[in-house]
PDB file of N, CA and C in Angstrom:
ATOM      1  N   UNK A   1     151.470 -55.030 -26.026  1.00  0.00           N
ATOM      2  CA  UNK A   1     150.726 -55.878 -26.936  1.00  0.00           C
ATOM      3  C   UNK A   1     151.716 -56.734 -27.729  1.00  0.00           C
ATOM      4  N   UNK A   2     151.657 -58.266 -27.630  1.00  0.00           N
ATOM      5  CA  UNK A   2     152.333 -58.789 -28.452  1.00  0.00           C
ATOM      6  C   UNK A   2     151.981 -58.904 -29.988  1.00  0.00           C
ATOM      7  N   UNK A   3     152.491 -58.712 -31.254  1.00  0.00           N
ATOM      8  CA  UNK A   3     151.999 -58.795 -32.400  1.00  0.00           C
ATOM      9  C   UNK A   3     153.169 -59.728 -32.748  1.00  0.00           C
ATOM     10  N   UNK A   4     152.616 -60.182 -33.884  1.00  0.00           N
ATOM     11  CA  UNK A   4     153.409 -61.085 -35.423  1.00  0.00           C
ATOM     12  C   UNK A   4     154.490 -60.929 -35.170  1.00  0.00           C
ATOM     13  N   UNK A   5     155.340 -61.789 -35.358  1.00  0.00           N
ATOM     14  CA  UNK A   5     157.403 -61.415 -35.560  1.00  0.00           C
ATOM     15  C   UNK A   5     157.083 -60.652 -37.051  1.00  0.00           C
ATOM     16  N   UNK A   6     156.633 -60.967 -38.263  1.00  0.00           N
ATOM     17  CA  UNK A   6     156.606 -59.860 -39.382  1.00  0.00           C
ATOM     18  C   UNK A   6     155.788 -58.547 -39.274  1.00  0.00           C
ATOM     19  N   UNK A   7     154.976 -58.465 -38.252  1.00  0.00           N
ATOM     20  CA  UNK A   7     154.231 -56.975 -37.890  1.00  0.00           C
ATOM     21  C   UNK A   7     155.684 -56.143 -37.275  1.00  0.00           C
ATOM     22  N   UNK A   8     155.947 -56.710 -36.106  1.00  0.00           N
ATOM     23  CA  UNK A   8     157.057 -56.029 -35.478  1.00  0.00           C
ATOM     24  C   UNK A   8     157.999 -55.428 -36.512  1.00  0.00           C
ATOM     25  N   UNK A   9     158.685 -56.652 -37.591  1.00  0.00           N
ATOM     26  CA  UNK A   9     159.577 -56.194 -38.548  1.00  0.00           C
ATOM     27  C   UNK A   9     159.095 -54.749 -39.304  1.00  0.00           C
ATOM     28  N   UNK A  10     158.201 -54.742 -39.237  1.00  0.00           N
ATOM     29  CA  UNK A  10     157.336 -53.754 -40.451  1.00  0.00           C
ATOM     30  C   UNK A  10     157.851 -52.604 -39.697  1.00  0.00           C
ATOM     31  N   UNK A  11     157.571 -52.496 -38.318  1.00  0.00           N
ATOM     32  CA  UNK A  11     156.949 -51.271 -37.486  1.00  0.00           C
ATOM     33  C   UNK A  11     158.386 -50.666 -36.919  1.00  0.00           C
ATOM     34  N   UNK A  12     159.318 -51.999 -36.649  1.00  0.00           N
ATOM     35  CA  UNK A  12     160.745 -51.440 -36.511  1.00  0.00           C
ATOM     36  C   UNK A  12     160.957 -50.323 -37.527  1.00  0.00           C
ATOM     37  N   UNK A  13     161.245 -51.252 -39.019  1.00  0.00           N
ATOM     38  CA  UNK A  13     161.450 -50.578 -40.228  1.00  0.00           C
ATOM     39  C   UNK A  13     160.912 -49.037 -40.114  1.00  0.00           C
ATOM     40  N   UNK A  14     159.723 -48.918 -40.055  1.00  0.00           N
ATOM     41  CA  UNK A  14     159.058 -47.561 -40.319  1.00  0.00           C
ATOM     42  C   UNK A  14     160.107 -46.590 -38.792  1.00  0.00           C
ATOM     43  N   UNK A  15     160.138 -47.398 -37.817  1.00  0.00           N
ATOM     44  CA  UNK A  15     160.399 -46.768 -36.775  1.00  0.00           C
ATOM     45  C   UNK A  15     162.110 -45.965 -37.153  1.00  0.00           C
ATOM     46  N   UNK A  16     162.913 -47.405 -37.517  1.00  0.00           N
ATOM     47  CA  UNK A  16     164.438 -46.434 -38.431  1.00  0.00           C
ATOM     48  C   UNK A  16     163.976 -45.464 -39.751  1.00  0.00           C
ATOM     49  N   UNK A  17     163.114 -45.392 -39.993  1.00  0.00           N
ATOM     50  CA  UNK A  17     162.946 -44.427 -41.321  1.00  0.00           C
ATOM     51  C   UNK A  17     162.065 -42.964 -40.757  1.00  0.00           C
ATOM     52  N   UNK A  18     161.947 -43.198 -39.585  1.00  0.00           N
ATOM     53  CA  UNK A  18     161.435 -41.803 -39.015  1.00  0.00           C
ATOM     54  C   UNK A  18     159.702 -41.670 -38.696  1.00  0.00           C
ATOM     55  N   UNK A  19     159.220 -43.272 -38.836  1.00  0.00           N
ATOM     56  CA  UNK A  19     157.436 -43.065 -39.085  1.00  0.00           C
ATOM     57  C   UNK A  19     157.176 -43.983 -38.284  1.00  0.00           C
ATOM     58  N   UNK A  20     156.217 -43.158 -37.970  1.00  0.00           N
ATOM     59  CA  UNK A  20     154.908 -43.842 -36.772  1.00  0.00           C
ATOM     60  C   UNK A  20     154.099 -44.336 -37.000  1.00  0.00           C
ATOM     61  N   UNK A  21     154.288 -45.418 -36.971  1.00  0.00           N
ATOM     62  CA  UNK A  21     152.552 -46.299 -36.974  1.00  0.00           C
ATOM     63  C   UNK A  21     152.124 -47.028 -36.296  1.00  0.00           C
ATOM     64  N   UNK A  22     151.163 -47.231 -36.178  1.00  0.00           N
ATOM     65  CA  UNK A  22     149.782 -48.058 -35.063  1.00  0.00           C
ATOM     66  C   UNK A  22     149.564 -49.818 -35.729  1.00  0.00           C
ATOM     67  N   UNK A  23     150.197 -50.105 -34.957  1.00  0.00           N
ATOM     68  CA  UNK A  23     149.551 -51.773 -35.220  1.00  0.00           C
ATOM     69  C   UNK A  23     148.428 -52.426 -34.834  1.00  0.00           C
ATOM     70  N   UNK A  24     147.555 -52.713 -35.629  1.00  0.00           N
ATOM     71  CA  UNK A  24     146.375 -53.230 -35.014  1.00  0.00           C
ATOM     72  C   UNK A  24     145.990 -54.919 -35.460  1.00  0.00           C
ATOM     73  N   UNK A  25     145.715 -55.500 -34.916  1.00  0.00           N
ATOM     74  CA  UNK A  25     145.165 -57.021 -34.962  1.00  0.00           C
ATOM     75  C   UNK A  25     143.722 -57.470 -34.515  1.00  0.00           C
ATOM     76  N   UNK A  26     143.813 -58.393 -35.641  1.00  0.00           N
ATOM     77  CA  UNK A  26     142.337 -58.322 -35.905  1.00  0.00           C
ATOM     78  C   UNK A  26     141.924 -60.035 -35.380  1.00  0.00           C
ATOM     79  N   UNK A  27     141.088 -60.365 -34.518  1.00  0.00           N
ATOM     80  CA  UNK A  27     141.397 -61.721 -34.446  1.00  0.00           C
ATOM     81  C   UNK A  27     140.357 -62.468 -34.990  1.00  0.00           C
ATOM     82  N   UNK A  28     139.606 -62.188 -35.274  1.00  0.00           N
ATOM     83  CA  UNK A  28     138.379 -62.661 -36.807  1.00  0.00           C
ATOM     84  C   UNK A  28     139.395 -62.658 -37.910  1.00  0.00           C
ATOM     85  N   UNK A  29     140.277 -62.200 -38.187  1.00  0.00           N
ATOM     86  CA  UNK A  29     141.327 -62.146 -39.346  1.00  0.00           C
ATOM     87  C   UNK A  29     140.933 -61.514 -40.167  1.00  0.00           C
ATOM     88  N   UNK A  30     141.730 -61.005 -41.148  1.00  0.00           N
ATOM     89  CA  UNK A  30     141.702 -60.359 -42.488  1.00  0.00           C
ATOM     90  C   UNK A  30     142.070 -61.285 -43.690  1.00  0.00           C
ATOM     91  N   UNK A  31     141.800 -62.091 -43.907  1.00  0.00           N
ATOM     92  CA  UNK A  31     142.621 -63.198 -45.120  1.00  0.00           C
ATOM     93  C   UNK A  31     141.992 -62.787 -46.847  1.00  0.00           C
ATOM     94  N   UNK A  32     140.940 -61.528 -46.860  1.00  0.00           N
ATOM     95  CA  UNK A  32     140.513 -61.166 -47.612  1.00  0.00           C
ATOM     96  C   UNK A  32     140.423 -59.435 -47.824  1.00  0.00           C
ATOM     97  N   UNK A  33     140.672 -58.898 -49.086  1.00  0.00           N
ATOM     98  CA  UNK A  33     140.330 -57.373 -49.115  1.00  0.00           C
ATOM     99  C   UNK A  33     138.953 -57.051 -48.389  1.00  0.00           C
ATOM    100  N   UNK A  34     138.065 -57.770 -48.462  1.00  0.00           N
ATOM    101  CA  UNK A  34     136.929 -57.061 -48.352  1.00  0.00           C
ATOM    102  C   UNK A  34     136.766 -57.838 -46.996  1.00  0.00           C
ATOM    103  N   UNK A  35     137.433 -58.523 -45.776  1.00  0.00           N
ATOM    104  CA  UNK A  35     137.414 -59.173 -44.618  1.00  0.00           C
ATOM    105  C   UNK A  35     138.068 -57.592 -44.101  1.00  0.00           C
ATOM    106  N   UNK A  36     139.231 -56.697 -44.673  1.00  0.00           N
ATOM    107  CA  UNK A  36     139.973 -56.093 -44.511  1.00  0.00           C
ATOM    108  C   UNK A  36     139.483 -54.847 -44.277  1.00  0.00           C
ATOM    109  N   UNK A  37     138.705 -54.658 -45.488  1.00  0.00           N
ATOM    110  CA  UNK A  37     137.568 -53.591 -45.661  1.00  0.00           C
ATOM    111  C   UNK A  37     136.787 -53.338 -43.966  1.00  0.00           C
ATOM    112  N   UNK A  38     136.015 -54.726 -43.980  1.00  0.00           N
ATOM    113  CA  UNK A  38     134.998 -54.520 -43.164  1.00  0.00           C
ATOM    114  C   UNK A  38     135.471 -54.198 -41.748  1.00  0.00           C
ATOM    115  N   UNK A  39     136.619 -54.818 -41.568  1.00  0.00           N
ATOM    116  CA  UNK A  39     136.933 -54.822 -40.330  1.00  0.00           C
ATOM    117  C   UNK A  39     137.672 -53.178 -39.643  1.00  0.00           C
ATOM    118  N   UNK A  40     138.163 -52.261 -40.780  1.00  0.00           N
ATOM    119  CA  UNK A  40     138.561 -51.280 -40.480  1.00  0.00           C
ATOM    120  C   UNK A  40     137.352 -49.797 -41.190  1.00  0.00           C
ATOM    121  N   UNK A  41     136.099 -50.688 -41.489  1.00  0.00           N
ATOM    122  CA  UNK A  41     134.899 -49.766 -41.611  1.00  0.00           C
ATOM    123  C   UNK A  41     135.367 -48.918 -43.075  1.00  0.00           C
ATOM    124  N   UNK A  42     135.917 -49.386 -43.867  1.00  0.00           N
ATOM    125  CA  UNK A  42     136.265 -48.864 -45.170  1.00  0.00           C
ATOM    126  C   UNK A  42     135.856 -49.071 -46.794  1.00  0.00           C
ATOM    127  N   UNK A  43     135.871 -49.054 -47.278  1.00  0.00           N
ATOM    128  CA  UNK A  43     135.730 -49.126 -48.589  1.00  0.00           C
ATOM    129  C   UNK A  43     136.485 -50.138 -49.293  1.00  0.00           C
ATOM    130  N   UNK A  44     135.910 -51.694 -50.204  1.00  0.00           N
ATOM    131  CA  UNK A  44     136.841 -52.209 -50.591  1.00  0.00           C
ATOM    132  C   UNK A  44     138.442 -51.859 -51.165  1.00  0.00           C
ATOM    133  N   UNK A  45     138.138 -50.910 -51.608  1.00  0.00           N
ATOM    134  CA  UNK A  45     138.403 -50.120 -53.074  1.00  0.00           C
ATOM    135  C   UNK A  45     139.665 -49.423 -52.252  1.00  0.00           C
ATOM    136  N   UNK A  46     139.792 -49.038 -50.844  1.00  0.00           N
ATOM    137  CA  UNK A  46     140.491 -48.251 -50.224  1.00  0.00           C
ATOM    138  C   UNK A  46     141.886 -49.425 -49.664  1.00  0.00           C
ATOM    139  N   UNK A  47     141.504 -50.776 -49.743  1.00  0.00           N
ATOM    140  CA  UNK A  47     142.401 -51.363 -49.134  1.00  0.00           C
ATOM    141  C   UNK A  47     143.776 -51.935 -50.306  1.00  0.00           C
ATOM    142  N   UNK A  48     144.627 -51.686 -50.469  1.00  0.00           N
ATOM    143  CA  UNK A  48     145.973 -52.038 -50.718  1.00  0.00           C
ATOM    144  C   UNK A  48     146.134 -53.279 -50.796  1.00  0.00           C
ATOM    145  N   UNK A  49     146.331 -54.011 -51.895  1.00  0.00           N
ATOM    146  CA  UNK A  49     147.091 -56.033 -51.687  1.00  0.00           C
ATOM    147  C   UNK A  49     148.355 -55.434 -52.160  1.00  0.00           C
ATOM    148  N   UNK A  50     149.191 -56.013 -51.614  1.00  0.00           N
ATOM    149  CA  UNK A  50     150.427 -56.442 -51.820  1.00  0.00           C
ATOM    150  C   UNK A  50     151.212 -57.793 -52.618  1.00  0.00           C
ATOM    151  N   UNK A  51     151.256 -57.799 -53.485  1.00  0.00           N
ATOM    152  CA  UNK A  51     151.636 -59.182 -54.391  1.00  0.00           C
ATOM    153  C   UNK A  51     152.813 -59.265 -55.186  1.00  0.00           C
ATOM    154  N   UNK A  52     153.953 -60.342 -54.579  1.00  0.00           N
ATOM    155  CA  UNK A  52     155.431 -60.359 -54.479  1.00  0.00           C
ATOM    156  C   UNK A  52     155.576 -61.498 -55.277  1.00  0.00           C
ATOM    157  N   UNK A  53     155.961 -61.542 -56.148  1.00  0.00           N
ATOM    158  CA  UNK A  53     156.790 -62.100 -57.216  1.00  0.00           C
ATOM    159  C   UNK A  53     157.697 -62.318 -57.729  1.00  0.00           C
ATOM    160  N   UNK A  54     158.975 -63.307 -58.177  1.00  0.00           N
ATOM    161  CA  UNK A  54     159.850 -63.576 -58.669  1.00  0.00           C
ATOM    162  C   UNK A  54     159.827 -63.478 -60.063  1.00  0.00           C
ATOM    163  N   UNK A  55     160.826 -62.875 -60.522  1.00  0.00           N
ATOM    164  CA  UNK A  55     161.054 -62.619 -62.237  1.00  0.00           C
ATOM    165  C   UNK A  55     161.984 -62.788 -62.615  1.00  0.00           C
ATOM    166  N   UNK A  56     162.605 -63.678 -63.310  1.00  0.00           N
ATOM    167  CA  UNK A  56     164.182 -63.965 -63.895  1.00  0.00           C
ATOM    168  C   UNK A  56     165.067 -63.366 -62.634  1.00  0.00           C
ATOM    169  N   UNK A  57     164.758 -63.857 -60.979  1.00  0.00           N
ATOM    170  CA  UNK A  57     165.510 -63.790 -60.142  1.00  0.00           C
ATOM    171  C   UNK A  57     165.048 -62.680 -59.196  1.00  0.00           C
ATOM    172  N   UNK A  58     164.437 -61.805 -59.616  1.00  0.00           N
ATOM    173  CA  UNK A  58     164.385 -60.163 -59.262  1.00  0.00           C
ATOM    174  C   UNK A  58     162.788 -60.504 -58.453  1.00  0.00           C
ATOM    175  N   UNK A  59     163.349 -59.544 -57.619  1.00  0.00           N
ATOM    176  CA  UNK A  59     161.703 -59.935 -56.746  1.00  0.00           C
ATOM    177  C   UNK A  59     161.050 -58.061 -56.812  1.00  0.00           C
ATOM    178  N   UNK A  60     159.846 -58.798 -57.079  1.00  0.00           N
ATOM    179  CA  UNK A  60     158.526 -57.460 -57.951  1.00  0.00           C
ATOM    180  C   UNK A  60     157.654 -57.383 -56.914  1.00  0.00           C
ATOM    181  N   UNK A  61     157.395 -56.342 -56.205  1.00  0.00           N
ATOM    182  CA  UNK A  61     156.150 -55.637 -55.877  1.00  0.00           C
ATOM    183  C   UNK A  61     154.850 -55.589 -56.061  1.00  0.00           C
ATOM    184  N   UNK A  62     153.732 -55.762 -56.634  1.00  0.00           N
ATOM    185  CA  UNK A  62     152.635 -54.894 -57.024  1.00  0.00           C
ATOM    186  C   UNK A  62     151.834 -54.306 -55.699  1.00  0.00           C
ATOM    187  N   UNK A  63     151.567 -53.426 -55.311  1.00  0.00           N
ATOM    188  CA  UNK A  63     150.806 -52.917 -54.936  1.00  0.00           C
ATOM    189  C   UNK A  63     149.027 -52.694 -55.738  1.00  0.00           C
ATOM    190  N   UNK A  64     147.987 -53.013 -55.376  1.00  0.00           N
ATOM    191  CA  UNK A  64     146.700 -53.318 -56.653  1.00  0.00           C
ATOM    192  C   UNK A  64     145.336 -52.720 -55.589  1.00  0.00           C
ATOM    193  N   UNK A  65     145.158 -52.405 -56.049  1.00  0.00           N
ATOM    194  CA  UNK A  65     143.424 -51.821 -55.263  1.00  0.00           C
ATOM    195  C   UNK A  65     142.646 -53.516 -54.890  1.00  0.00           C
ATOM    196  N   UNK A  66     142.122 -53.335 -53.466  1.00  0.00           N
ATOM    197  CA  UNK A  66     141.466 -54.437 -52.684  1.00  0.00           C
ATOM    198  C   UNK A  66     140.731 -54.740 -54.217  1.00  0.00           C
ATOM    199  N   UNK A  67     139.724 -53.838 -54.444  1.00  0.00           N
ATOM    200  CA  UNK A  67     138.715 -53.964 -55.438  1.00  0.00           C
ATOM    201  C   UNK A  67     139.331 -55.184 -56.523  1.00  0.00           C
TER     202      UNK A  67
END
């Protein structure tokens, strides 16, 4: 299965750190929590955003509930 050049990066990563994971693609897309939700039969509330930010240079994380 071909995926994303940044999916691959992800899955390498996990792969040098000792973890297994399943890549899946969605081709209706996910461009929304609750697109994200629906498509993996879940709960808004269950899905993870990721939101990367610059701060006086330093790059920030948040991790935030879909909800």
């Amino acid at each position: 299965m071909a995926v994303h050049p940044n999916a691959a990066k992800v899955a390498a990563a996990a792969t040098d750190l000792g973890l297994s994971v399943e890549l899946r693609e969605f081709p209706e897309g996910t461009r929304t929590a609750e697109d994200a939700a629906r498509a993996i039969g879940v709960e808004v509330g269950q899905i993870v955003k990721s939101l990367v930010f610059t701060l006086d240079g330093a790059m920030v994380v948040a991790l935030v509930s879909g909800r």
